[in-house]
N, C-alpha and C. Protein backbone atom coordinates (compact mmCIF):
# COMPACT_ATOMS: atom_id res chain seq x y z
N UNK A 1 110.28 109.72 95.61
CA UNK A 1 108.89 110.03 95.32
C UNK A 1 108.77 110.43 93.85
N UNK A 2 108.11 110.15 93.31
CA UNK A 2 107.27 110.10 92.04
C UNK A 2 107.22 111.94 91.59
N UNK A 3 107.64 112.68 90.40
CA UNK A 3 107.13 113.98 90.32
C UNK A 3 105.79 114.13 89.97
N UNK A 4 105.32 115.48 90.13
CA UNK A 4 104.54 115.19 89.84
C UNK A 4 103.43 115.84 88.71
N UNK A 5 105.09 115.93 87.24
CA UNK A 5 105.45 115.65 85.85
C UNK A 5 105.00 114.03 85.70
N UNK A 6 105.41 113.43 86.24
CA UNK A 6 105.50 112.07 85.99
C UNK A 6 104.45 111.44 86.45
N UNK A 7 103.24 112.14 87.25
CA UNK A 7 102.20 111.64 88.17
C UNK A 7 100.76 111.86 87.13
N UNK A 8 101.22 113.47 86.60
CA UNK A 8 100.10 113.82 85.81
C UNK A 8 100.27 113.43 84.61
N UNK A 9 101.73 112.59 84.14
CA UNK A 9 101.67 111.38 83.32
C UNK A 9 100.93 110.32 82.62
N UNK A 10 100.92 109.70 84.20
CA UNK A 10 100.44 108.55 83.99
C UNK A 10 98.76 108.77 84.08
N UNK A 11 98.21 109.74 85.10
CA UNK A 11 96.77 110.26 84.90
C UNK A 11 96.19 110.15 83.32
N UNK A 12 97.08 110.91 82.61
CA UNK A 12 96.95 111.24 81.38
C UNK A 12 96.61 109.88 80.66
N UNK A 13 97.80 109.11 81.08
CA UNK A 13 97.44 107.64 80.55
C UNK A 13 96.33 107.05 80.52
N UNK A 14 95.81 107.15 82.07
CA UNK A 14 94.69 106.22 82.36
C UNK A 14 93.48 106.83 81.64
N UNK A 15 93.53 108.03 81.38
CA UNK A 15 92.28 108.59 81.16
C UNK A 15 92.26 108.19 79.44
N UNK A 16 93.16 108.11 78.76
CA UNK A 16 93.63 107.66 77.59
C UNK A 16 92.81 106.25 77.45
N UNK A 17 93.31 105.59 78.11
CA UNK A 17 92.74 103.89 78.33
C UNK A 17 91.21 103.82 78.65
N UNK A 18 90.89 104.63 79.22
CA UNK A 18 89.74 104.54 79.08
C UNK A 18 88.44 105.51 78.55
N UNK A 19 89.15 106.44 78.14
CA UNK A 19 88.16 106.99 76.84
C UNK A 19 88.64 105.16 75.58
N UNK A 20 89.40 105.14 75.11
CA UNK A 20 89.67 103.84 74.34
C UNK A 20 89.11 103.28 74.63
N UNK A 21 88.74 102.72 75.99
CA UNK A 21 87.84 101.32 76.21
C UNK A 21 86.19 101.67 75.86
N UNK A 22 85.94 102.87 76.54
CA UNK A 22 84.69 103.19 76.35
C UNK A 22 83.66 103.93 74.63
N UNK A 23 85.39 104.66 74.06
CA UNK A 23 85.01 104.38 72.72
C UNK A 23 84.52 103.20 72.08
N UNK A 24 84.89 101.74 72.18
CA UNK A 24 85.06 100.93 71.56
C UNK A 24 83.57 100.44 71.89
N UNK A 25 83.47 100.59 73.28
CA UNK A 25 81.88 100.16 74.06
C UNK A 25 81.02 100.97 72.71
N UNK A 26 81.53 102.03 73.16
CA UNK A 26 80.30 103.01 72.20
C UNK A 26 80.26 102.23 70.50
N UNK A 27 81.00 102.08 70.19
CA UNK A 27 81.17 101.60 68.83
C UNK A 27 80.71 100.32 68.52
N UNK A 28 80.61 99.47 69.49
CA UNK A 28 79.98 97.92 69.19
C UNK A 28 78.99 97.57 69.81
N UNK A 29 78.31 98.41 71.06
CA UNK A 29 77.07 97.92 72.09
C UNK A 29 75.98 99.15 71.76
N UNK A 30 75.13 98.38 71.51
CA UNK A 30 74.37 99.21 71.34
C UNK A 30 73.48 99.97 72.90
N UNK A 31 72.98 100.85 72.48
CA UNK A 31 72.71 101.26 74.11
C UNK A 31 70.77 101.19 74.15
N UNK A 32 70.34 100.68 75.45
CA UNK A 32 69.10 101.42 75.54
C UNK A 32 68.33 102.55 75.58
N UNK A 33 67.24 102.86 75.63
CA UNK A 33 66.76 104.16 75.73
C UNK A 33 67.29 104.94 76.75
N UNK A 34 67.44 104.24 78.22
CA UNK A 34 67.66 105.40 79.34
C UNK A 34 69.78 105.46 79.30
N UNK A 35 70.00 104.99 78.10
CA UNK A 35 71.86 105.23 77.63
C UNK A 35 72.44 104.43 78.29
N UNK A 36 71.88 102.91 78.98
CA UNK A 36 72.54 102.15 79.54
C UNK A 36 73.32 101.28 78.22
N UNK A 37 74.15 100.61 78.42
CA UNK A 37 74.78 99.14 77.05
C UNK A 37 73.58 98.25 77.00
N UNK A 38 72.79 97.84 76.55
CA UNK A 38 72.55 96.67 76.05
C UNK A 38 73.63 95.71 75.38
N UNK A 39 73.95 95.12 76.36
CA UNK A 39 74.76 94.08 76.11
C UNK A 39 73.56 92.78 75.48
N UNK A 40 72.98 92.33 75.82
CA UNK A 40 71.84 91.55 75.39
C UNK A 40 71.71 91.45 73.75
N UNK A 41 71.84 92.25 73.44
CA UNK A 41 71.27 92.73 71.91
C UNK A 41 72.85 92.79 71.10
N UNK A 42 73.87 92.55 71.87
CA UNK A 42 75.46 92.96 71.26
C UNK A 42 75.94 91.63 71.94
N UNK A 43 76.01 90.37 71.06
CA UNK A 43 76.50 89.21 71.83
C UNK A 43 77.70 89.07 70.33
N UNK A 44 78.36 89.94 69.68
CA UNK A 44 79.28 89.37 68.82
C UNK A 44 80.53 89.85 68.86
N UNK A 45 80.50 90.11 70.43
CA UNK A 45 81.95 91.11 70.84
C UNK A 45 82.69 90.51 70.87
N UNK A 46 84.24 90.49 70.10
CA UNK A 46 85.46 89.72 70.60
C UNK A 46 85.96 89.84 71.72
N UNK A 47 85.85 88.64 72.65
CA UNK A 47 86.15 88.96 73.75
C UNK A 47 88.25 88.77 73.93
N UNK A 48 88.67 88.65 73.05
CA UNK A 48 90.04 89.18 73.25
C UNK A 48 90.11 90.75 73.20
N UNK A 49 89.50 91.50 72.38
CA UNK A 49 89.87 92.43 71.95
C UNK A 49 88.97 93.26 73.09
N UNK A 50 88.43 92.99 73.54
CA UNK A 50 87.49 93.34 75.49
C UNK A 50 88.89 93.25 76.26
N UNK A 51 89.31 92.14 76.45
CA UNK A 51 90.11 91.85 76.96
C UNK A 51 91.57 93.14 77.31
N UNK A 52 91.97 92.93 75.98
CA UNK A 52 92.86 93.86 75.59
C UNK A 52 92.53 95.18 76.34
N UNK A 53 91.50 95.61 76.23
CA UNK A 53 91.26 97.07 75.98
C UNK A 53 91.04 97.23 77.61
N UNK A 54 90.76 96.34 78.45
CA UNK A 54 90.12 96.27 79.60
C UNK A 54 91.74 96.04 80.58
N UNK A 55 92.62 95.30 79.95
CA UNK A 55 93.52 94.77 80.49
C UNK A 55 94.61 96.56 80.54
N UNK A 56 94.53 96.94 79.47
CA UNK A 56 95.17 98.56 79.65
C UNK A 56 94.58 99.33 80.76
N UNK A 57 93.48 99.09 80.80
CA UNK A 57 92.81 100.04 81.97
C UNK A 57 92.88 99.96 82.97
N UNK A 58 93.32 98.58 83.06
CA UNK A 58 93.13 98.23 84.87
C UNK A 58 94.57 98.05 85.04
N UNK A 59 95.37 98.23 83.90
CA UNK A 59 97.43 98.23 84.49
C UNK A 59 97.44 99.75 84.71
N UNK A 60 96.67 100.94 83.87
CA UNK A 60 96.88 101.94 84.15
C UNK A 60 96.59 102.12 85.50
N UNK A 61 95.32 102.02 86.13
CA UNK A 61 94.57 102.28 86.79
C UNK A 61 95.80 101.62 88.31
N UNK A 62 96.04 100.45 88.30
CA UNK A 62 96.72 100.07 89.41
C UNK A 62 98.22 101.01 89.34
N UNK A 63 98.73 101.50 88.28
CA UNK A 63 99.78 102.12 88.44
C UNK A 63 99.70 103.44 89.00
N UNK A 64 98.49 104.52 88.62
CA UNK A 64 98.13 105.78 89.89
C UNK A 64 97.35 105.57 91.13
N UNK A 65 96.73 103.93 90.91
CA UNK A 65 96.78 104.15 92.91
C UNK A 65 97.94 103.53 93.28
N UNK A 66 98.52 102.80 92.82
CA UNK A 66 100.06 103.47 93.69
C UNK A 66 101.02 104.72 93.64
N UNK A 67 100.86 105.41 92.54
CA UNK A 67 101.02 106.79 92.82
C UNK A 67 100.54 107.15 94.09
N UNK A 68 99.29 107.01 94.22
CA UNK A 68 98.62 107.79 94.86
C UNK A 68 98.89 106.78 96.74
N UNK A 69 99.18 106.16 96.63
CA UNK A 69 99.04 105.66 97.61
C UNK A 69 100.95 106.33 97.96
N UNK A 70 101.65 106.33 96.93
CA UNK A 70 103.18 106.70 97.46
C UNK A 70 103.00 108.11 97.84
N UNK A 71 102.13 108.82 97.10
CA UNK A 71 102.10 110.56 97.31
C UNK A 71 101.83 110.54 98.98
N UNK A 72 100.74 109.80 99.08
CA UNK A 72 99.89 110.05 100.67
C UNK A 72 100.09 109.53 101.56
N UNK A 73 101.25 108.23 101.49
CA UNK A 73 102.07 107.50 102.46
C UNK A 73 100.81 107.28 103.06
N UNK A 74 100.11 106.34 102.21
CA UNK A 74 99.11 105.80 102.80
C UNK A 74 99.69 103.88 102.98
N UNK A 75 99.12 103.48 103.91
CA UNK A 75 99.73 102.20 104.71
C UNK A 75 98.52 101.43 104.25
N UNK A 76 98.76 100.48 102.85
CA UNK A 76 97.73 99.39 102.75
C UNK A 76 98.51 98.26 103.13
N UNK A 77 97.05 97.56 103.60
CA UNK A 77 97.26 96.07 104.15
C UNK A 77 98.11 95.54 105.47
């Protein structure tokens, strides 16, 4: 089993990845009045560099739900 030194690790990570992703949102999309993205109005996004930033988040993200799924001996699928 996973410690859980090594659990609040990878947490750390994910939350890392995605303040990063959502910085970057903040930095190139502009937002509407009620603070949603206007994506509409922001069509000159590199979509590698989306990519990238999106692709960290979702390896983090699958690596603590299996944490989390090893902590809770939870039975998927």
């Amino acid at each position: 089993m996973t410690s859980i030194d090594d659990t609040k690790k990878e947490m750390r990570a994910y939350e890392m990845a995605r303040n990063e992703f959502y910085d970057f949102l903040d930095t190139k999309v502009a937002k509407k009045d009620n603070g949603q993205f206007d994506f509409e109005t922001s069509k000159d996004l590199n979509a590698k560099e989306v990519y990238e930033l999106f692709f960290k988040l979702d390896y983090q993200a699958r690596k603590v739900r299996g944490l989390l799924i090893e902590a809770r001996d939870i039975k998927v699928g």
